[in-house]
N, C-alpha and C. Protein backbone atom coordinates (compact mmCIF):
# COMPACT_ATOMS: atom_id res chain seq x y z
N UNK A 1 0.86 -1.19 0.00
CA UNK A 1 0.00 0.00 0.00
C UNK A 1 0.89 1.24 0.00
N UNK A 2 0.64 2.05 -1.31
CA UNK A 2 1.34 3.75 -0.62
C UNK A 2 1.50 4.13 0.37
N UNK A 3 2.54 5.01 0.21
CA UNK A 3 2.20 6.23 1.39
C UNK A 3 0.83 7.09 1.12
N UNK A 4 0.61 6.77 2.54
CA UNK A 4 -0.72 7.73 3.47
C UNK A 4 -0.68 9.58 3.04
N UNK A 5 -1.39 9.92 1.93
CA UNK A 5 -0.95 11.40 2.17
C UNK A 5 -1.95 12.02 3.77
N UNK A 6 -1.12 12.78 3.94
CA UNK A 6 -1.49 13.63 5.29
C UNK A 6 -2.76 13.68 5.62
N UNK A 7 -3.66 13.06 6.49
CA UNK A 7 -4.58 13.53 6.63
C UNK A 7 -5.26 13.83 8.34
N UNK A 8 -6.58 14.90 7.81
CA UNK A 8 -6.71 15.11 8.90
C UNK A 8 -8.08 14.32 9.77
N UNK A 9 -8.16 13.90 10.99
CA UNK A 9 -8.97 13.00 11.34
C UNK A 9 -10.42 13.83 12.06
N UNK A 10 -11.46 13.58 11.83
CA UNK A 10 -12.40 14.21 12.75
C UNK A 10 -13.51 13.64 13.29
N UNK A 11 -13.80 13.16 14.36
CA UNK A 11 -14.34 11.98 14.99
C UNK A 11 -16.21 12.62 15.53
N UNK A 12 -17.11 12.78 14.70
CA UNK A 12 -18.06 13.20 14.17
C UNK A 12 -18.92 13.03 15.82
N UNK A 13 -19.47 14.00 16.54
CA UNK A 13 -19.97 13.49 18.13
C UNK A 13 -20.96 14.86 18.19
N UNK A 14 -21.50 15.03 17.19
CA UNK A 14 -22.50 16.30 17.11
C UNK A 14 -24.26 15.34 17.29
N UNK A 15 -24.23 13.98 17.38
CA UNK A 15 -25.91 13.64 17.27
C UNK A 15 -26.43 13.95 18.57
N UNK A 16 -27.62 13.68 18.46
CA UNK A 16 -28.55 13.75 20.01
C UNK A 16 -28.46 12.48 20.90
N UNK A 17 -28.01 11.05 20.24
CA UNK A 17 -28.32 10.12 21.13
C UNK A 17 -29.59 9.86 21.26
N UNK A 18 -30.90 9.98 21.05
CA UNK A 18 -32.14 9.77 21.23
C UNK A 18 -32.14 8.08 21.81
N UNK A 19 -31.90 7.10 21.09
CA UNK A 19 -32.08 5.88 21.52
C UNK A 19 -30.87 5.33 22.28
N UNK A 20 -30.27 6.09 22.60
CA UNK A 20 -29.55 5.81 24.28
C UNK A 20 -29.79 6.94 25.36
N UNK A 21 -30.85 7.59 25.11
CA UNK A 21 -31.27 8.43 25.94
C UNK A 21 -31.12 9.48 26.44
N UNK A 22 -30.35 10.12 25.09
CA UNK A 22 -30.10 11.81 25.28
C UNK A 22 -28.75 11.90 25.62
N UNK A 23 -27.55 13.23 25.68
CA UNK A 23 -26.26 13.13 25.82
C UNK A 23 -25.49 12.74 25.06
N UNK A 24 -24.45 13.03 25.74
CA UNK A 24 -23.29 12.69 24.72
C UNK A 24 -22.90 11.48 24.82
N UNK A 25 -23.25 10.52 23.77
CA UNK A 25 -22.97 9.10 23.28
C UNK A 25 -21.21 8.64 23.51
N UNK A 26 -20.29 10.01 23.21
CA UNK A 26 -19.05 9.12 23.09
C UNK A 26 -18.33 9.35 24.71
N UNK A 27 -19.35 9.63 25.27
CA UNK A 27 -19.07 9.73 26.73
C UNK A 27 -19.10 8.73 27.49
N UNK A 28 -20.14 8.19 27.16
CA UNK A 28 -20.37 6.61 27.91
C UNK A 28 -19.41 5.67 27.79
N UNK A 29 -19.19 4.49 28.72
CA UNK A 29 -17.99 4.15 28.90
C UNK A 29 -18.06 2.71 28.44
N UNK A 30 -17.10 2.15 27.72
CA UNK A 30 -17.07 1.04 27.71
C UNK A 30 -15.35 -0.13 27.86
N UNK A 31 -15.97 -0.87 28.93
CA UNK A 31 -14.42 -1.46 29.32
C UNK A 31 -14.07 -0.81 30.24
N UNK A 32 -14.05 0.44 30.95
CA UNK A 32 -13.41 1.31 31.61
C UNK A 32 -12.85 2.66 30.87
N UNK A 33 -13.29 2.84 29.70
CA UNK A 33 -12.85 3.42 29.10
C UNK A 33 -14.30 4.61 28.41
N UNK A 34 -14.33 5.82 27.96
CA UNK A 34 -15.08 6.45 27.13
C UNK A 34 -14.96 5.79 25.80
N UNK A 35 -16.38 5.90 25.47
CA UNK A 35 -16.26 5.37 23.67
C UNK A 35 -15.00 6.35 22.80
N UNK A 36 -15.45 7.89 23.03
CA UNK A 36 -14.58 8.91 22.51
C UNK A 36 -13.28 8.29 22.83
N UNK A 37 -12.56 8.04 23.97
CA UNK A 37 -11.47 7.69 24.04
C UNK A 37 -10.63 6.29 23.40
N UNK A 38 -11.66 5.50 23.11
CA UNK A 38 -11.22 4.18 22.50
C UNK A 38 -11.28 4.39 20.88
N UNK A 39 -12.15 5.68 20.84
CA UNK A 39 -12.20 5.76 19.07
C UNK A 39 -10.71 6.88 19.15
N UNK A 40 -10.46 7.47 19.31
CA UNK A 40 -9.17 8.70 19.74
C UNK A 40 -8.04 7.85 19.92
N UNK A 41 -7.95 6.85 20.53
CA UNK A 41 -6.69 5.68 20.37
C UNK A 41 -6.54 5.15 19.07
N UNK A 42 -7.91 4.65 18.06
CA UNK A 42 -6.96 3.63 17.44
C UNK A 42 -7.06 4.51 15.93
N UNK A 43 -8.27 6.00 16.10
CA UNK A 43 -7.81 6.66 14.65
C UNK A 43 -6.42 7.52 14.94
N UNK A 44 -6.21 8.03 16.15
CA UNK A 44 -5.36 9.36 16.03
C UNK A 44 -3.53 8.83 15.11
N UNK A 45 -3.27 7.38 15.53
CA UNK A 45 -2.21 7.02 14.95
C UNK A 45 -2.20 7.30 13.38
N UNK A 46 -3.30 7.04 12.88
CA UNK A 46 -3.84 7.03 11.18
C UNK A 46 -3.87 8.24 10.58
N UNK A 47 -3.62 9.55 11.18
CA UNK A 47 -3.85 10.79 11.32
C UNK A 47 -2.55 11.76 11.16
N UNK A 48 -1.71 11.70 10.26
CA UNK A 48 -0.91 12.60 10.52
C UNK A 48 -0.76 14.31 11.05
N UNK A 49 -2.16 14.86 10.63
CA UNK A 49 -2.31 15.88 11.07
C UNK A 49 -3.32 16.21 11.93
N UNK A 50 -3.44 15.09 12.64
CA UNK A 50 -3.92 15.42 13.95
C UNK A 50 -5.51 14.79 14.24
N UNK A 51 -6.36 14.93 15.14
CA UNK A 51 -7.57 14.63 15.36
C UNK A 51 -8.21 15.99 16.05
N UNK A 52 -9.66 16.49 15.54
CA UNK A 52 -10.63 17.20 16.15
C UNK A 52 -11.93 16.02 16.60
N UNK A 53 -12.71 16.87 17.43
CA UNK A 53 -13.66 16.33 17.62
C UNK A 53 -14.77 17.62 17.15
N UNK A 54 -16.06 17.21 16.34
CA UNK A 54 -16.66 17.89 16.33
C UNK A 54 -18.25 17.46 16.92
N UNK A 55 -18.15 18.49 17.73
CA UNK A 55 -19.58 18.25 18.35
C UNK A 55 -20.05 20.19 18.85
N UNK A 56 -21.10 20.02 19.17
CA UNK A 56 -21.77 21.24 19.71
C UNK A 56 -22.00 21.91 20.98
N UNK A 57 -22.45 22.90 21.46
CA UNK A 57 -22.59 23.49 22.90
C UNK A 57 -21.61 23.93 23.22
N UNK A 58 -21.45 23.75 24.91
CA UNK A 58 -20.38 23.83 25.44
C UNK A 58 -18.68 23.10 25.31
N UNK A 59 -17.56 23.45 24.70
CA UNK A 59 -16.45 22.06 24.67
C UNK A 59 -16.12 22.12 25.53
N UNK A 60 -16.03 22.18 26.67
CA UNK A 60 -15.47 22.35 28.30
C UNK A 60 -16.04 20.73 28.34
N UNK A 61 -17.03 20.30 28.35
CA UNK A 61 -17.34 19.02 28.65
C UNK A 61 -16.65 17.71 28.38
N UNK A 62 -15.59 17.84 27.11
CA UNK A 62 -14.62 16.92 26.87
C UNK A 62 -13.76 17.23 27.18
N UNK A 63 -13.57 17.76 28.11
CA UNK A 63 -11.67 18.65 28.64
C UNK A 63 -11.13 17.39 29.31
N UNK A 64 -11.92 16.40 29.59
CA UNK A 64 -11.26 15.53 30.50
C UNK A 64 -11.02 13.82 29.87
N UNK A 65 -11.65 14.58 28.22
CA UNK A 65 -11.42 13.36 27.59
C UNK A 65 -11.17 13.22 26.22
N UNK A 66 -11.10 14.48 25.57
CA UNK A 66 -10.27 14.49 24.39
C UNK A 66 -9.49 15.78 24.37
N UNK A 67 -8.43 15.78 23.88
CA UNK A 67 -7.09 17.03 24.03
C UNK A 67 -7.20 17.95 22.98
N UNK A 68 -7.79 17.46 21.89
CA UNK A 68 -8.00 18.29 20.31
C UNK A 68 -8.79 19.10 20.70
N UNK A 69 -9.04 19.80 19.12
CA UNK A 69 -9.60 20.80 19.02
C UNK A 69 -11.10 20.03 18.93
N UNK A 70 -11.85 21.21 19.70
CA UNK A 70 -13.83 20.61 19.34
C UNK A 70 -14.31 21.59 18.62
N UNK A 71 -14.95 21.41 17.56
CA UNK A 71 -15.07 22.11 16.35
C UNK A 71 -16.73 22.05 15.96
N UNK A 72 -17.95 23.26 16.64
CA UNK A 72 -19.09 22.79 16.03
C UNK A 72 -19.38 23.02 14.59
N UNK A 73 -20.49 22.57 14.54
CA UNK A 73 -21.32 23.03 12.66
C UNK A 73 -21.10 24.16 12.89
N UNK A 74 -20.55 24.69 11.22
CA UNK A 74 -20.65 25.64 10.88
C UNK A 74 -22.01 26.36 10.58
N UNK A 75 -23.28 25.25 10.61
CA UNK A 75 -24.75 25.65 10.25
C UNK A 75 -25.66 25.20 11.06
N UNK A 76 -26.37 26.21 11.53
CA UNK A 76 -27.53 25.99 13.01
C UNK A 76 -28.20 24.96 12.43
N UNK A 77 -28.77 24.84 13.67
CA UNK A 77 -30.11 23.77 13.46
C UNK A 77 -29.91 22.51 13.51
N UNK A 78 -28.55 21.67 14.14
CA UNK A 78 -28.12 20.45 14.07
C UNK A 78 -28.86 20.00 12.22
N UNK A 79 -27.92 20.12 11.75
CA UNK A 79 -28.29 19.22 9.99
C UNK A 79 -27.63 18.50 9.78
N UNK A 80 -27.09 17.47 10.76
CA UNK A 80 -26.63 16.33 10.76
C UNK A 80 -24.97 16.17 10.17
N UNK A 81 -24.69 14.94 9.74
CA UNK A 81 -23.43 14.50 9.64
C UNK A 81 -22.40 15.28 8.87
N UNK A 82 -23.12 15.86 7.69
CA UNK A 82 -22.16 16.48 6.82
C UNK A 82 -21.86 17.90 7.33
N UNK A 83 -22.62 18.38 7.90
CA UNK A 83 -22.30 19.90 8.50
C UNK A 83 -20.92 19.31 9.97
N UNK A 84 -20.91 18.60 10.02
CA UNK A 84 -20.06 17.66 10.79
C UNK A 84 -18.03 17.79 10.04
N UNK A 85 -18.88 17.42 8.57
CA UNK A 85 -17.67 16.74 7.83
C UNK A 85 -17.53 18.96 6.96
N UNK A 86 -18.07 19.74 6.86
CA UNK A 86 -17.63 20.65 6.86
C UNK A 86 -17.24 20.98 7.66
N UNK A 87 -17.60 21.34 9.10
CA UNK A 87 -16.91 21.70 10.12
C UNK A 87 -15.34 21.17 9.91
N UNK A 88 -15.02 19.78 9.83
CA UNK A 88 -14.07 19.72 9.24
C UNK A 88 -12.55 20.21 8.36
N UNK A 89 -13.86 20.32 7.36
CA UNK A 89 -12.52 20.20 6.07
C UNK A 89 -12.51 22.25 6.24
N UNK A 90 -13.12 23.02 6.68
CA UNK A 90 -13.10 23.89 6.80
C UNK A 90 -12.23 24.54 8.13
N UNK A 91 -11.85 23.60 9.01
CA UNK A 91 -10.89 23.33 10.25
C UNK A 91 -9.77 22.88 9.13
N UNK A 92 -9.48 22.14 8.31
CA UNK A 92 -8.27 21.77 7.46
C UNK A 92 -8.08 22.62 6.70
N UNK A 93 -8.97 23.73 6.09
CA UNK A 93 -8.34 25.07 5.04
C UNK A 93 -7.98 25.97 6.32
N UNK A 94 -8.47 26.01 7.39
CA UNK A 94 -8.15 27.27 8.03
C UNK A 94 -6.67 26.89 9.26
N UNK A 95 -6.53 25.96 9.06
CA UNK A 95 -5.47 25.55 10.47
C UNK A 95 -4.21 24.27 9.49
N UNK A 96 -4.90 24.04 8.36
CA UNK A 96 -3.49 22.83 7.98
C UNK A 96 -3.76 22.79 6.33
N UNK A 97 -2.95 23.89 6.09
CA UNK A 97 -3.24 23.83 3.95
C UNK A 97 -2.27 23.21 3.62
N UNK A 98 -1.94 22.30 4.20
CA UNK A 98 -1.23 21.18 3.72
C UNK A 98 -1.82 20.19 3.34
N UNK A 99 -3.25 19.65 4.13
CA UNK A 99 -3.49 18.92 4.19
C UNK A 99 -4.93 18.90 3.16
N UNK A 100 -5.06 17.79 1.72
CA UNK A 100 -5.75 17.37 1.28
C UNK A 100 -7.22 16.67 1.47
N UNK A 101 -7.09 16.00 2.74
CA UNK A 101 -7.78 14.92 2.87
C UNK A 101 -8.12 15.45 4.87
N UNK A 102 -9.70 15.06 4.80
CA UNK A 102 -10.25 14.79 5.82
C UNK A 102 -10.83 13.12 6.01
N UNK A 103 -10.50 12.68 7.06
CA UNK A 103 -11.16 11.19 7.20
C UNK A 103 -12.11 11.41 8.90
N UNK A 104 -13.72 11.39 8.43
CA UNK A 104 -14.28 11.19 9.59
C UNK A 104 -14.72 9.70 9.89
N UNK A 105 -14.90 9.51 11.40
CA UNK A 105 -15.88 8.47 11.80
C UNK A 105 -16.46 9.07 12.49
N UNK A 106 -17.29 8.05 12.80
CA UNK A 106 -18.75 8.01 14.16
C UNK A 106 -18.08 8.09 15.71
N UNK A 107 -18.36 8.77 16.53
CA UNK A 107 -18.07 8.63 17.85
C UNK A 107 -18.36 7.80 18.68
N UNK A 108 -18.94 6.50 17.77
CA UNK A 108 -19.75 5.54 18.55
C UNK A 108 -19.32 4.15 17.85
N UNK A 109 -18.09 3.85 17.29
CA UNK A 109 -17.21 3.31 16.86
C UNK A 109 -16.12 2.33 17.56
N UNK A 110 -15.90 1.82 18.49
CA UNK A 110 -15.17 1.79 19.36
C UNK A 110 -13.83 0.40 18.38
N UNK A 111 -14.22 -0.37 17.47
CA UNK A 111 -13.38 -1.43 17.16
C UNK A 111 -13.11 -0.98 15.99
N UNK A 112 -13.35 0.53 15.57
CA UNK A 112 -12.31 0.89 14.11
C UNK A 112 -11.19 0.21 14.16
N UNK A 113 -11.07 -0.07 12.29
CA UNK A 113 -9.93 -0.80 11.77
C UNK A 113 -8.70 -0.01 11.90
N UNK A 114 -7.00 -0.74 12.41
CA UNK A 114 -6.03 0.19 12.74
C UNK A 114 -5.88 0.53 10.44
N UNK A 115 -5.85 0.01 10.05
CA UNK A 115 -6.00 0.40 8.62
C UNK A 115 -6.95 1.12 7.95
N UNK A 116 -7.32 1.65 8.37
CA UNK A 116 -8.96 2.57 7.74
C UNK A 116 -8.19 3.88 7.08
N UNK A 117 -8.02 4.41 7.34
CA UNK A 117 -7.76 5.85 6.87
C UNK A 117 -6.76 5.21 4.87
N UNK A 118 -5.56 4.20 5.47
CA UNK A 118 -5.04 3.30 4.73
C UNK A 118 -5.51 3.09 3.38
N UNK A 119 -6.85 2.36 3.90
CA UNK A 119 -7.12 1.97 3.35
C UNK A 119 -8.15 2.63 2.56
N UNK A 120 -8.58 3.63 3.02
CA UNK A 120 -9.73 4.45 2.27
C UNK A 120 -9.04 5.47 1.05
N UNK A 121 -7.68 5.87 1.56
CA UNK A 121 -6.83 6.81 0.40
C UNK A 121 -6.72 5.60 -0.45
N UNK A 122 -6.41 4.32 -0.39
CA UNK A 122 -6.07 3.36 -1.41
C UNK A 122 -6.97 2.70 -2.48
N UNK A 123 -8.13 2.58 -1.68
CA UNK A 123 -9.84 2.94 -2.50
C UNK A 123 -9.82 3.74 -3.82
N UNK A 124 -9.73 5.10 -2.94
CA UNK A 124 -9.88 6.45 -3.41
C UNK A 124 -8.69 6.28 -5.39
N UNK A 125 -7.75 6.19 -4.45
CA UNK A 125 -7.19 6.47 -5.27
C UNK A 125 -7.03 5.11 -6.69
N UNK A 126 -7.54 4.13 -6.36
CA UNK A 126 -7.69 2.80 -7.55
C UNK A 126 -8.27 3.09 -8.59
N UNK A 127 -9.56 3.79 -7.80
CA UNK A 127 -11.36 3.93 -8.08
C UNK A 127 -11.13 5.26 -9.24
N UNK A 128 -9.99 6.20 -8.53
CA UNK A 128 -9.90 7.54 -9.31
C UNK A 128 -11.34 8.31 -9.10
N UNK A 129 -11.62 8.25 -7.92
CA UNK A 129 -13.03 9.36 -7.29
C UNK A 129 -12.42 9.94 -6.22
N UNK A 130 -13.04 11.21 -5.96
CA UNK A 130 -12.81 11.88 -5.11
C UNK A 130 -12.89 11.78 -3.59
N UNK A 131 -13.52 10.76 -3.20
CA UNK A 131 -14.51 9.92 -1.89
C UNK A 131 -14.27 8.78 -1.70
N UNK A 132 -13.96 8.52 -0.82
CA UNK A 132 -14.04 6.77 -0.36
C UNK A 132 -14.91 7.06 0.81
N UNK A 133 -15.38 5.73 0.93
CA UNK A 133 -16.35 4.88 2.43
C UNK A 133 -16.18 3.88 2.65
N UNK A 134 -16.54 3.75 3.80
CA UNK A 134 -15.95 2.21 4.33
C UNK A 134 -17.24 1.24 3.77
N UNK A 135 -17.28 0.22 3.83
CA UNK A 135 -18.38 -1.01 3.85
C UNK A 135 -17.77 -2.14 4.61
N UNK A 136 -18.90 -2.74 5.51
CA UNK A 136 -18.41 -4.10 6.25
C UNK A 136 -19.92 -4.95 5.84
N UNK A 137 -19.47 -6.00 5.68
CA UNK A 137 -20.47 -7.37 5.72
C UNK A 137 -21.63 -6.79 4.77
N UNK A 138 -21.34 -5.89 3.18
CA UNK A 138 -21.86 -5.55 2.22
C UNK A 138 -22.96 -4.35 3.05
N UNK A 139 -22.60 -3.76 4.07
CA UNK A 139 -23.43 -2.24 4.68
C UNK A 139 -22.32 -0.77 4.58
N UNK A 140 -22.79 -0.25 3.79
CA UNK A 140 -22.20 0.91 3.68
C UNK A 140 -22.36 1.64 5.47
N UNK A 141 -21.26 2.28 5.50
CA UNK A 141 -20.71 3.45 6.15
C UNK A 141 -20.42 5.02 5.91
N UNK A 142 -21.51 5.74 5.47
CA UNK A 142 -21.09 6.96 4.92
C UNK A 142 -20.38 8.23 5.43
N UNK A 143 -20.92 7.98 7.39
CA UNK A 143 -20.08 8.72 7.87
C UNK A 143 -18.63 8.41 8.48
N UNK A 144 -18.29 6.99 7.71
CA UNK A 144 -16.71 7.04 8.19
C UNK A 144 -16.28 7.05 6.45
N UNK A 145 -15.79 7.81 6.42
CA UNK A 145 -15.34 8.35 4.97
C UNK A 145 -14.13 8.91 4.90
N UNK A 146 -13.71 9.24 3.65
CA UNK A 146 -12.57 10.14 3.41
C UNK A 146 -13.26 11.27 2.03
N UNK A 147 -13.05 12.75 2.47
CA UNK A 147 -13.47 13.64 1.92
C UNK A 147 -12.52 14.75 1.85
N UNK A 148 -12.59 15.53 -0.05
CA UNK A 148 -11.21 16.16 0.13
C UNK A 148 -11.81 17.43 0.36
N UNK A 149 -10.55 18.02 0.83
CA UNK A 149 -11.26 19.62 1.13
C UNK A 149 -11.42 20.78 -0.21
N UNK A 150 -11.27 20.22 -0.83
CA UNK A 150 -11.32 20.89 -2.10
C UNK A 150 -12.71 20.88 -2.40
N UNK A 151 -13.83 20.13 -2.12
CA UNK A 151 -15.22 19.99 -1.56
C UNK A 151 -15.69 20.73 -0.95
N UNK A 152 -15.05 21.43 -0.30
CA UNK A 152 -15.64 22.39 0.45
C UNK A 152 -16.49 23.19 0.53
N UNK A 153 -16.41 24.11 -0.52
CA UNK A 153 -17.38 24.99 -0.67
C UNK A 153 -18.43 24.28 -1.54
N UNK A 154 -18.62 23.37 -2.19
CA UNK A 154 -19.55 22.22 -2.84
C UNK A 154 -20.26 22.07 -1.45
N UNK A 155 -19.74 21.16 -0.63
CA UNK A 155 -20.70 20.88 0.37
C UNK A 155 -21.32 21.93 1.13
N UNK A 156 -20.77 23.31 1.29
CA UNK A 156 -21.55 24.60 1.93
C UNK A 156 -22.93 24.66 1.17
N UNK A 157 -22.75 24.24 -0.18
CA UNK A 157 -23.29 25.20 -0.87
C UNK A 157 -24.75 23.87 -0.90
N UNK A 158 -24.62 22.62 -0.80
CA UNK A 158 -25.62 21.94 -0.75
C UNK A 158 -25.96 21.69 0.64
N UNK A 159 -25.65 22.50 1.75
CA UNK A 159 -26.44 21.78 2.49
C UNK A 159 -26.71 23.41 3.02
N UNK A 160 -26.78 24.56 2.99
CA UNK A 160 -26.88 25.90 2.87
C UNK A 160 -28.19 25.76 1.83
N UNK A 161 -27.57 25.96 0.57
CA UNK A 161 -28.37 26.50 -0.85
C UNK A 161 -29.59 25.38 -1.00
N UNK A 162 -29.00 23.84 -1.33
CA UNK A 162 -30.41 22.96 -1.07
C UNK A 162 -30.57 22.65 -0.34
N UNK A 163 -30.25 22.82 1.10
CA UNK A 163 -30.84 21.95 2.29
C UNK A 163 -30.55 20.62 2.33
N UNK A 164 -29.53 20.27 1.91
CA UNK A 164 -29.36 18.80 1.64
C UNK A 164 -29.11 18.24 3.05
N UNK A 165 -29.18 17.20 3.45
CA UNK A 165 -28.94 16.35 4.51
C UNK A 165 -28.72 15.24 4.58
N UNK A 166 -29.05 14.35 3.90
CA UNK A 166 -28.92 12.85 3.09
C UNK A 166 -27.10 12.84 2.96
N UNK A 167 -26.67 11.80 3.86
CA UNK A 167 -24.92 11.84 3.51
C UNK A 167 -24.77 11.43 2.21
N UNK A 168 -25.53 9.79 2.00
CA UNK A 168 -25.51 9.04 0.79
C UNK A 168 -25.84 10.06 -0.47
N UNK A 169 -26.97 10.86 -0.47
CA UNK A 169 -27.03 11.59 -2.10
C UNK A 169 -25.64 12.59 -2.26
N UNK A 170 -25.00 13.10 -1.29
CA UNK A 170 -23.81 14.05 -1.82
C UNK A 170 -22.81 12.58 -2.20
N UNK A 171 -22.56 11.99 -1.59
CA UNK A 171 -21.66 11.13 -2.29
C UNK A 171 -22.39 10.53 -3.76
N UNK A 172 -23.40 10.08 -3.40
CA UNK A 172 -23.50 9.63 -5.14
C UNK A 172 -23.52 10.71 -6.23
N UNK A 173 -23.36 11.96 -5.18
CA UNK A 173 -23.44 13.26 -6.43
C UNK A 173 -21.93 13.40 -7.35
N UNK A 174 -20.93 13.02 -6.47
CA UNK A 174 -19.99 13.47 -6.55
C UNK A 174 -19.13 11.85 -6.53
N UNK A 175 -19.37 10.70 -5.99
CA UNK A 175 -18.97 9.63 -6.58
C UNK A 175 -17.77 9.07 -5.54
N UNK A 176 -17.58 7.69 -5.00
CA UNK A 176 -17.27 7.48 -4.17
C UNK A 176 -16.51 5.87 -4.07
N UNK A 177 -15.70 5.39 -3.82
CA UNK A 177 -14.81 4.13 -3.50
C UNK A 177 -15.36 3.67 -3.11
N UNK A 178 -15.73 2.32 -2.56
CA UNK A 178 -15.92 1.53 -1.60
C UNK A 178 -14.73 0.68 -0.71
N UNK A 179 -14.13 1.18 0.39
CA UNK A 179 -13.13 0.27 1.30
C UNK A 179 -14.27 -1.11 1.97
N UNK A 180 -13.89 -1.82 1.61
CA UNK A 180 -14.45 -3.42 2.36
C UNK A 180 -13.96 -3.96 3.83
N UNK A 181 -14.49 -4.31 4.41
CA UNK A 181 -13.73 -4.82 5.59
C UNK A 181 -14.58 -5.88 5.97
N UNK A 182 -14.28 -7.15 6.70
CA UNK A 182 -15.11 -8.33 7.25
C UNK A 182 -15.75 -7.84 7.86
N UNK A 183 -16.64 -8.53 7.96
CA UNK A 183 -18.15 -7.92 9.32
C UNK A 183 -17.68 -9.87 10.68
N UNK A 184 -16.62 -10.44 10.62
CA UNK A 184 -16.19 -11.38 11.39
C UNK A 184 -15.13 -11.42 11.85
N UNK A 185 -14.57 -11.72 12.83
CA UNK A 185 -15.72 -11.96 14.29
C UNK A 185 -16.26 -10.47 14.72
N UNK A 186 -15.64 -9.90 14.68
CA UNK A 186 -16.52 -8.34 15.01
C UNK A 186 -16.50 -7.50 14.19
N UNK A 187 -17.52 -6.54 13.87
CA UNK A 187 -17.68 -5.36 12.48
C UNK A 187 -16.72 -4.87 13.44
N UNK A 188 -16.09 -4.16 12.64
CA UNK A 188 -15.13 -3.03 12.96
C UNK A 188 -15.99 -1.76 12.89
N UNK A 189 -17.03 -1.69 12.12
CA UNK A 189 -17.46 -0.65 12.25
C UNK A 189 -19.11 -0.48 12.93
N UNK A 190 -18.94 -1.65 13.82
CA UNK A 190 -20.32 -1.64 14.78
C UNK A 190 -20.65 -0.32 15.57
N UNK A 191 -21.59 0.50 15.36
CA UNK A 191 -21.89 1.40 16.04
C UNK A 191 -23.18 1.35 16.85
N UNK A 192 -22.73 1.77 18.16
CA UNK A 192 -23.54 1.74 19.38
C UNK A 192 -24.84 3.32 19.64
N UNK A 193 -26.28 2.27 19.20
CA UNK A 193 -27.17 2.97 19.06
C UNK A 193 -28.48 3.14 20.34
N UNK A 194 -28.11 1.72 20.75
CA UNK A 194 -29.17 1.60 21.96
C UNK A 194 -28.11 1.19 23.38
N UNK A 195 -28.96 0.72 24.16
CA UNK A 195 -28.72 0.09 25.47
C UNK A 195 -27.75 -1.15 25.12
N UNK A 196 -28.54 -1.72 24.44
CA UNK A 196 -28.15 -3.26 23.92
C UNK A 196 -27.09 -3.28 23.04
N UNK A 197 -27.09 -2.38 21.87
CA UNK A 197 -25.77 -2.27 21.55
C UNK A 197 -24.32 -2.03 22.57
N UNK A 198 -24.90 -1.26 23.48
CA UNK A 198 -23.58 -1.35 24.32
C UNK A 198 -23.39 -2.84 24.89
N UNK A 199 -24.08 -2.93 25.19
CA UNK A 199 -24.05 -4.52 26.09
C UNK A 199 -23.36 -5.52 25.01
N UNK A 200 -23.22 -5.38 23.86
CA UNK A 200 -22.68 -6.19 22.69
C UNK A 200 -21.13 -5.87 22.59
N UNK A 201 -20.86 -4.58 22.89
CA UNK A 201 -19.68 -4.32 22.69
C UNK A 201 -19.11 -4.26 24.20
N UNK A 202 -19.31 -4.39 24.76
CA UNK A 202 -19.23 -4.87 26.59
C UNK A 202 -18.62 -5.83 26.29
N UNK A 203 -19.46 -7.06 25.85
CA UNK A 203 -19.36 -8.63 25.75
C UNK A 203 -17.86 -8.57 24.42
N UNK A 204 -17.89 -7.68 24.02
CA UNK A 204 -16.91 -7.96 22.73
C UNK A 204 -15.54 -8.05 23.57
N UNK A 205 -15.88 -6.69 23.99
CA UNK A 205 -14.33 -5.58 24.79
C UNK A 205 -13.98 -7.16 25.82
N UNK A 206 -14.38 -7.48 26.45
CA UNK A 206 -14.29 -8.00 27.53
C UNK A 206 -14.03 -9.45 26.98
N UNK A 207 -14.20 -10.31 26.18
CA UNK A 207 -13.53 -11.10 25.36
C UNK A 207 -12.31 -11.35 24.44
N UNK A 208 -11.80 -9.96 24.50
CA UNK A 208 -10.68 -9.12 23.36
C UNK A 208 -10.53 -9.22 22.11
N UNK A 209 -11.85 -9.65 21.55
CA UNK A 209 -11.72 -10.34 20.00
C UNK A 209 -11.85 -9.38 19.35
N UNK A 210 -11.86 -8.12 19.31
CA UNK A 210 -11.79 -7.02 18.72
C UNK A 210 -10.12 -6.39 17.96
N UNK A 211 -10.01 -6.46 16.73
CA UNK A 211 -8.66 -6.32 16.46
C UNK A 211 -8.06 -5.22 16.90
């Protein structure tokens, strides 16, 4: 596999949580550990230029559990993931113009692949599209992606000008890789939505079958 060009990491923690009951999702702990903190271990290595977290409100609330920068939407009204992934790449034109490439995940991620970022520039670049996403066990992943910042003002302008919100239609607008990964013995990209999902990744963590 190439060299990794530079990229920057941003670990997406702007949702409501509704079906775990409000709060901040990458707060909750699993193993002894915050989700945020187990996803912050195994992307920040993959990251040459660093990791943000973007989420909303107050950032005083992660002071005690992530060190980066917390970066909200640039656009009221919580509009979901991609105002997420601008916040972003708009944190990468204004703080690192070096850097090409943004790679987000979910904050609710905890067994990301140590190859993801890897492997998504290697996608990207086979495919000759501008976008890669992950897929495990044939289920797309749209918000763990790689997106260039050269997009930028493209994505202002559709989720501003049309209101767009749908992650999947900007990528099929603009066209996208698919990175594969096993969904065995554990998705790597299992994300924790309820009660019970935690209790799955409890049972995982605590077995160590998680790569």
């Amino acid at each position: 596999m190439s060299a990794v060009p530079p990229t920057l990491g941003v670990i997406l923690a702007g949702g409501l949580a509704r079906r775990m009951g409000g709060g901040d999702k990458p707060l909750l702990r699993l193993g002894g550990q915050t989700l945020l903190a187990r996803v912050a271990a195994r992307f920040a290595p993959q990251c040459a230029a660093g990791l943000i977290l973007n989420a909303n409100g107050d950032p005083a609330r992660f002071a005690g559990a992530f060190a980066g920068p917390v970066v909200p939407d640039p656009i009221p009204g919580a509009p979901g993931p991609l105002a997420g992934v601008l916040a972003a790449l708009d944190h990468a034109a204004a703080h690192h113009p070096e850097v090409d490439f943004v790679a987000s995940v979910a904050g609710d991620t905890p067994f990301l692949p140590a190859d993801f970022v890897a492997r998504l520039h290697a996608s990207r670049a086979a495919a000759g599209t501008p976008l890669a996403t992950a897929v495990s066990g044939g289920r797309s992943h749209f918000v763990d992606g790689l997106w260039p910042v050269a997009l930028r003002e493209d994505l202002r302008a559709a989720l501003v000008e049309q209101g767009l919100r749908r992650v999947g239609q900007w990528i099929a607008d603009h066209g996208a890789a698919q990175a594969e990964w096993p969904a065995e013995p554990v998705d790597p990209f299992l994300n924790l939505n309820t009660p019970e999902d935690l209790a799955v990744a409890e049972a995982i963590a605590a077995r160590g079958s998680a790569g």
